[in-house]
N, C-alpha and C. Protein backbone atom coordinates (compact mmCIF):
# COMPACT_ATOMS: atom_id res chain seq x y z
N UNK A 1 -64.07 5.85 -142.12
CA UNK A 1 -63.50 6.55 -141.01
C UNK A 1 -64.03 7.98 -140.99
N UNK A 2 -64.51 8.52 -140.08
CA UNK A 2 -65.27 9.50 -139.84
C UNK A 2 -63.69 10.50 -138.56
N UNK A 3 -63.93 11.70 -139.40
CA UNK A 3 -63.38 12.78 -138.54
C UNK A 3 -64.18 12.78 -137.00
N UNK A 4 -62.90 13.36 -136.25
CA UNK A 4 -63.42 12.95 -135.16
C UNK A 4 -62.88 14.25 -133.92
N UNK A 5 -63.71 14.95 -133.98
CA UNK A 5 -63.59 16.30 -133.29
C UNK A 5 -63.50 16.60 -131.83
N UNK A 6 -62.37 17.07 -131.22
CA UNK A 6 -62.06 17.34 -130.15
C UNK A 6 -62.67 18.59 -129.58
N UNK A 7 -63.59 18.52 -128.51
CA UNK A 7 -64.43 19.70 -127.88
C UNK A 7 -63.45 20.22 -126.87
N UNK A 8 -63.65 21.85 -126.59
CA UNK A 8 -62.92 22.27 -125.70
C UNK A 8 -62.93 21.66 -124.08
N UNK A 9 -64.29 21.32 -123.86
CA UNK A 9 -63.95 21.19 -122.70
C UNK A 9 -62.78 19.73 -122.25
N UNK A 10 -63.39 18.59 -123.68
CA UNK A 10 -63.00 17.49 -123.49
C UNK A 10 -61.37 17.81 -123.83
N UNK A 11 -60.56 18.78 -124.27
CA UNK A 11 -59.22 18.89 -124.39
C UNK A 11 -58.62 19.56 -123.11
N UNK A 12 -59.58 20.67 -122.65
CA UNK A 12 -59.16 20.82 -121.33
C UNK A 12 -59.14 19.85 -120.10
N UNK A 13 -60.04 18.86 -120.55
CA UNK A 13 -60.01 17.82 -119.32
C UNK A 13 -58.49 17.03 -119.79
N UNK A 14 -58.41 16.91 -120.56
CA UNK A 14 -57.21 16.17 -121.20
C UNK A 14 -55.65 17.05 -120.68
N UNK A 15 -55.75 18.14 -121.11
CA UNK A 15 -54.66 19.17 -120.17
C UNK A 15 -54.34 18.41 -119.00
N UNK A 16 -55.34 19.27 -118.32
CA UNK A 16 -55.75 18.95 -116.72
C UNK A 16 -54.81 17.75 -116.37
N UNK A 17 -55.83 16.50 -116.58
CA UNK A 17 -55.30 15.31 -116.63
C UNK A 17 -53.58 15.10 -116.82
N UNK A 18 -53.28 15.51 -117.84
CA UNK A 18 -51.84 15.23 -118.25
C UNK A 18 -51.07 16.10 -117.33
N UNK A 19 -51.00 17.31 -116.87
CA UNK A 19 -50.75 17.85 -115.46
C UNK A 19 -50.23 17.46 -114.63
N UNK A 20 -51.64 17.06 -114.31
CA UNK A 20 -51.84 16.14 -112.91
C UNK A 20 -50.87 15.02 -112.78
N UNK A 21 -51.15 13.81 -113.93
CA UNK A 21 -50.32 13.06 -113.90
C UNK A 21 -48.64 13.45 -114.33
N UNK A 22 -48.42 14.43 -114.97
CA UNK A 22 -46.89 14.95 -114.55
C UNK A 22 -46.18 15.39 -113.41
N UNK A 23 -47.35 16.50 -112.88
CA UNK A 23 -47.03 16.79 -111.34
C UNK A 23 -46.59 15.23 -110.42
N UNK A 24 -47.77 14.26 -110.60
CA UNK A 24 -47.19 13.03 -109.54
C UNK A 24 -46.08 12.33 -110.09
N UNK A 25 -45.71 12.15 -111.61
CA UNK A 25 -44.60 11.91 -111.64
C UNK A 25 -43.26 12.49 -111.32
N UNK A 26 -43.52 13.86 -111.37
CA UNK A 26 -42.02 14.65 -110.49
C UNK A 26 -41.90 14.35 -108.97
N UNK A 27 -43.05 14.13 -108.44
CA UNK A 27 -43.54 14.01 -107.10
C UNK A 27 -42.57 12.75 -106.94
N UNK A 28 -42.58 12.11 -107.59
CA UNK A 28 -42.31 10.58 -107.47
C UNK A 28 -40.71 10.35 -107.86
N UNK A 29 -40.38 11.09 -108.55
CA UNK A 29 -38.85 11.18 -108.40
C UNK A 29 -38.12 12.32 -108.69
N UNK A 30 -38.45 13.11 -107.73
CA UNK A 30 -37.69 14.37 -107.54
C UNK A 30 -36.35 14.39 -107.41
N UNK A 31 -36.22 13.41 -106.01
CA UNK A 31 -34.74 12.97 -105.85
C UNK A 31 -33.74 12.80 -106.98
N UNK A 32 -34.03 11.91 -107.50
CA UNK A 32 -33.58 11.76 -108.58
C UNK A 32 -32.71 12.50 -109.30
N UNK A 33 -34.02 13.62 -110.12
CA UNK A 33 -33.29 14.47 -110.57
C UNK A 33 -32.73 15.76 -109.60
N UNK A 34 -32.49 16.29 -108.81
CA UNK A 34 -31.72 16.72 -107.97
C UNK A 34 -30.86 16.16 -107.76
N UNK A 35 -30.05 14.72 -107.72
CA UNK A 35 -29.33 13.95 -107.16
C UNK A 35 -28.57 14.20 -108.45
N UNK A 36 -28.97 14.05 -109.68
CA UNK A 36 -28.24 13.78 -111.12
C UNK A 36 -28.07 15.66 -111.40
N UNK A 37 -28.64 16.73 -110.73
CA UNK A 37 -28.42 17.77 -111.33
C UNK A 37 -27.10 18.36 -110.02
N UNK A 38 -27.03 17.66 -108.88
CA UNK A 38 -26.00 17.79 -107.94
C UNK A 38 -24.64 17.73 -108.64
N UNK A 39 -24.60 15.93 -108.91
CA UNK A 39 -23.85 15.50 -109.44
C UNK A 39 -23.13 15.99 -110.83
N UNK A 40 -23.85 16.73 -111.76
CA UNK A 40 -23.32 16.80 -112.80
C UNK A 40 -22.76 18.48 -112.66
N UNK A 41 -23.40 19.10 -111.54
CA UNK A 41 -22.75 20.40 -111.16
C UNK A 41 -21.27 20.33 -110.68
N UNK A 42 -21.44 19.30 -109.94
CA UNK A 42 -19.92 18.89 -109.23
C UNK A 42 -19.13 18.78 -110.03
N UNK A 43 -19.42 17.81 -110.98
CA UNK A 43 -18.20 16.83 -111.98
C UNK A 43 -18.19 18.17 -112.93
N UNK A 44 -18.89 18.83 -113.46
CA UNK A 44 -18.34 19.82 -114.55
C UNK A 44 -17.64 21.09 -113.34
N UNK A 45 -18.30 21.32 -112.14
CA UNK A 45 -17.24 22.52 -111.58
C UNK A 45 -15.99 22.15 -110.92
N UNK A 46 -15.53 21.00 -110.74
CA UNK A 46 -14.36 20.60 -110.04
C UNK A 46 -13.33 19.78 -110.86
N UNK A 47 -14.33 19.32 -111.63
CA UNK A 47 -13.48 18.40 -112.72
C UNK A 47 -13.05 18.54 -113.97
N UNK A 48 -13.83 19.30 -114.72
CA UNK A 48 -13.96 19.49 -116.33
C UNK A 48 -13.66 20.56 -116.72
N UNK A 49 -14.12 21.78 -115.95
CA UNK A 49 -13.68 23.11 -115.99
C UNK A 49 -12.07 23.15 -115.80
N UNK A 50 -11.50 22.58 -114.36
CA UNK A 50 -10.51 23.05 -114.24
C UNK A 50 -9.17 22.30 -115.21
N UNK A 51 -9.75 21.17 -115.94
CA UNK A 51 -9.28 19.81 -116.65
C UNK A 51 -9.08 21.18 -118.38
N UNK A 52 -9.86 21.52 -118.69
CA UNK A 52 -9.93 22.44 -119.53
C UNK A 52 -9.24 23.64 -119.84
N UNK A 53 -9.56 24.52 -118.33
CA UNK A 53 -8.49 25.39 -118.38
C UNK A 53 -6.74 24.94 -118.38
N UNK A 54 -6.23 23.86 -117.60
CA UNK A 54 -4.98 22.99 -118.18
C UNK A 54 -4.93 23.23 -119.28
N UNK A 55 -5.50 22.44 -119.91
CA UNK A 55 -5.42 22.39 -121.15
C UNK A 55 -5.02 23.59 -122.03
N UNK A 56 -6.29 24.64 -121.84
CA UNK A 56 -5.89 26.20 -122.58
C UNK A 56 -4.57 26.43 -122.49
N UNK A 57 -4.30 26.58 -121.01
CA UNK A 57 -2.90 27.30 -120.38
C UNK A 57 -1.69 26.55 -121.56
N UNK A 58 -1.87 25.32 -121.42
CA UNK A 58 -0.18 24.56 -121.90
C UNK A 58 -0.45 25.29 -122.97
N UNK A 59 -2.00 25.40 -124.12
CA UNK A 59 -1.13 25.46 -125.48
C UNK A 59 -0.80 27.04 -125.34
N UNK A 60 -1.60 27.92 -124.57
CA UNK A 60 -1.12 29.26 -124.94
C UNK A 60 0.38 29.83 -124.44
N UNK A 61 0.65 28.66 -123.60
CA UNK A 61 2.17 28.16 -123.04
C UNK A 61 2.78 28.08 -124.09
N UNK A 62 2.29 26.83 -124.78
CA UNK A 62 3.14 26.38 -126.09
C UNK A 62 3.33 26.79 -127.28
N UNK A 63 2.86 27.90 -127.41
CA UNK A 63 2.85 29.02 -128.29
C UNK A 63 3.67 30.28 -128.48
N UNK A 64 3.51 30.57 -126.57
CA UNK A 64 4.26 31.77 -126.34
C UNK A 64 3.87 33.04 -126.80
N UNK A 65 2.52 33.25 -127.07
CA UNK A 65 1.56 34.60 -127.29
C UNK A 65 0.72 34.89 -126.12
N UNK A 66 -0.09 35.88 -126.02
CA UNK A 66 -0.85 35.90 -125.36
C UNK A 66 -2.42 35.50 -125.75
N UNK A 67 -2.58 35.50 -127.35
CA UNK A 67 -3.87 34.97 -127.44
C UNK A 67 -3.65 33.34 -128.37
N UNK A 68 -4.70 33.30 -128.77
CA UNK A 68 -4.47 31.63 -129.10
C UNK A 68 -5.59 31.86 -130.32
N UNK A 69 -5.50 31.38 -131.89
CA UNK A 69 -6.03 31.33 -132.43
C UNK A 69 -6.50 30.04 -132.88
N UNK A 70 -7.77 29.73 -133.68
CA UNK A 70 -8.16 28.31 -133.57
C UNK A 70 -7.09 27.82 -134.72
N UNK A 71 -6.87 28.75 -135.69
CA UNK A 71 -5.95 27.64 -136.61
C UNK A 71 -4.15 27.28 -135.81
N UNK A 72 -4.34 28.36 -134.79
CA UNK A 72 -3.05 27.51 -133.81
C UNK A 72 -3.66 26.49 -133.00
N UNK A 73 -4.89 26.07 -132.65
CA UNK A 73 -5.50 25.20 -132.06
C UNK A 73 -5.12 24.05 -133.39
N UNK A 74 -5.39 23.97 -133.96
CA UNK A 74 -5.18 22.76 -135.21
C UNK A 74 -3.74 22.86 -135.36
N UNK A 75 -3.03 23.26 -135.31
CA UNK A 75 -1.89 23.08 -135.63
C UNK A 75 -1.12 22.51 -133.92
N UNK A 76 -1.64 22.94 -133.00
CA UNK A 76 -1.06 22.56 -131.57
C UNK A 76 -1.06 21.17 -131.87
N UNK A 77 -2.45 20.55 -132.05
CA UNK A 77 -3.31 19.41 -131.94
C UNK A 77 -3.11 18.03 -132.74
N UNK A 78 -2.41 18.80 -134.16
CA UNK A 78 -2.37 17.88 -134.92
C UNK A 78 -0.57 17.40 -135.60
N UNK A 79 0.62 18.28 -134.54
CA UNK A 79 1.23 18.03 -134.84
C UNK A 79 1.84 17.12 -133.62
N UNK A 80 3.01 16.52 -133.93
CA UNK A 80 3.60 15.74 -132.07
C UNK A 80 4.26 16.39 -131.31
N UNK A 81 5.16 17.92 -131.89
CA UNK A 81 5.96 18.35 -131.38
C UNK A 81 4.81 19.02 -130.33
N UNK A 82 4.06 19.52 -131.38
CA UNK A 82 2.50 20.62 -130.35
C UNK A 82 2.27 19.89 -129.03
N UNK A 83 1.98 18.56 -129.76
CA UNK A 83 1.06 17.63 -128.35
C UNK A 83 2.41 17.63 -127.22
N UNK A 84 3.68 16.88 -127.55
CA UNK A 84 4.63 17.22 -126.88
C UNK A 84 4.54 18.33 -125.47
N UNK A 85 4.94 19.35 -126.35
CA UNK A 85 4.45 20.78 -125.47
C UNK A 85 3.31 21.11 -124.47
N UNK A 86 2.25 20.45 -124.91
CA UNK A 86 1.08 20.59 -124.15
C UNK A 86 1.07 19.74 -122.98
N UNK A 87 1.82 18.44 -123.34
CA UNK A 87 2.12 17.58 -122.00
C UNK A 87 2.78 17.64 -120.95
């Protein structure tokens, strides 16, 4: 087996090439991803965000402070009376 040396021009044709054929594959389903980057804007800004902040609110509710520390996060979480409260 003999080393086998890549010339500039022949790597730039290779670039090129790979490019090209990326460019026509976006070409080819653009939709796509626009359709899936729509969608996942929606579902995290209407759905997940505001599903989340719920969430914050009850435990800093269920606490009765104004800030919320993570080892009160483990303790909200992992006891029933906590979960209770949060519901």
């Amino acid at each position: 087996m003999g080393i086998v040396i890549v010339t500039k021009i022949r790597l730039g044709d290779y670039v090129f090439e790979l490019g090209k054929s990326s460019l026509y594959d976006f070409k080819a389903s653009y939709k796509r991803y626009l359709t899936f980057a729509l969608l996942y804007m929606f579902f995290t800004g209407f759905l997940f965000v505001p599903l989340i902040t719920y969430i914050f609110n009850r435990m800093i509710r269920g606490i009765s402070t104004g800030s919320l520390l993570n080892a009160d996060v483990y303790k909200i979480v992992l006891s029933s009376t906590g979960l209770i409260r949060v519901c």
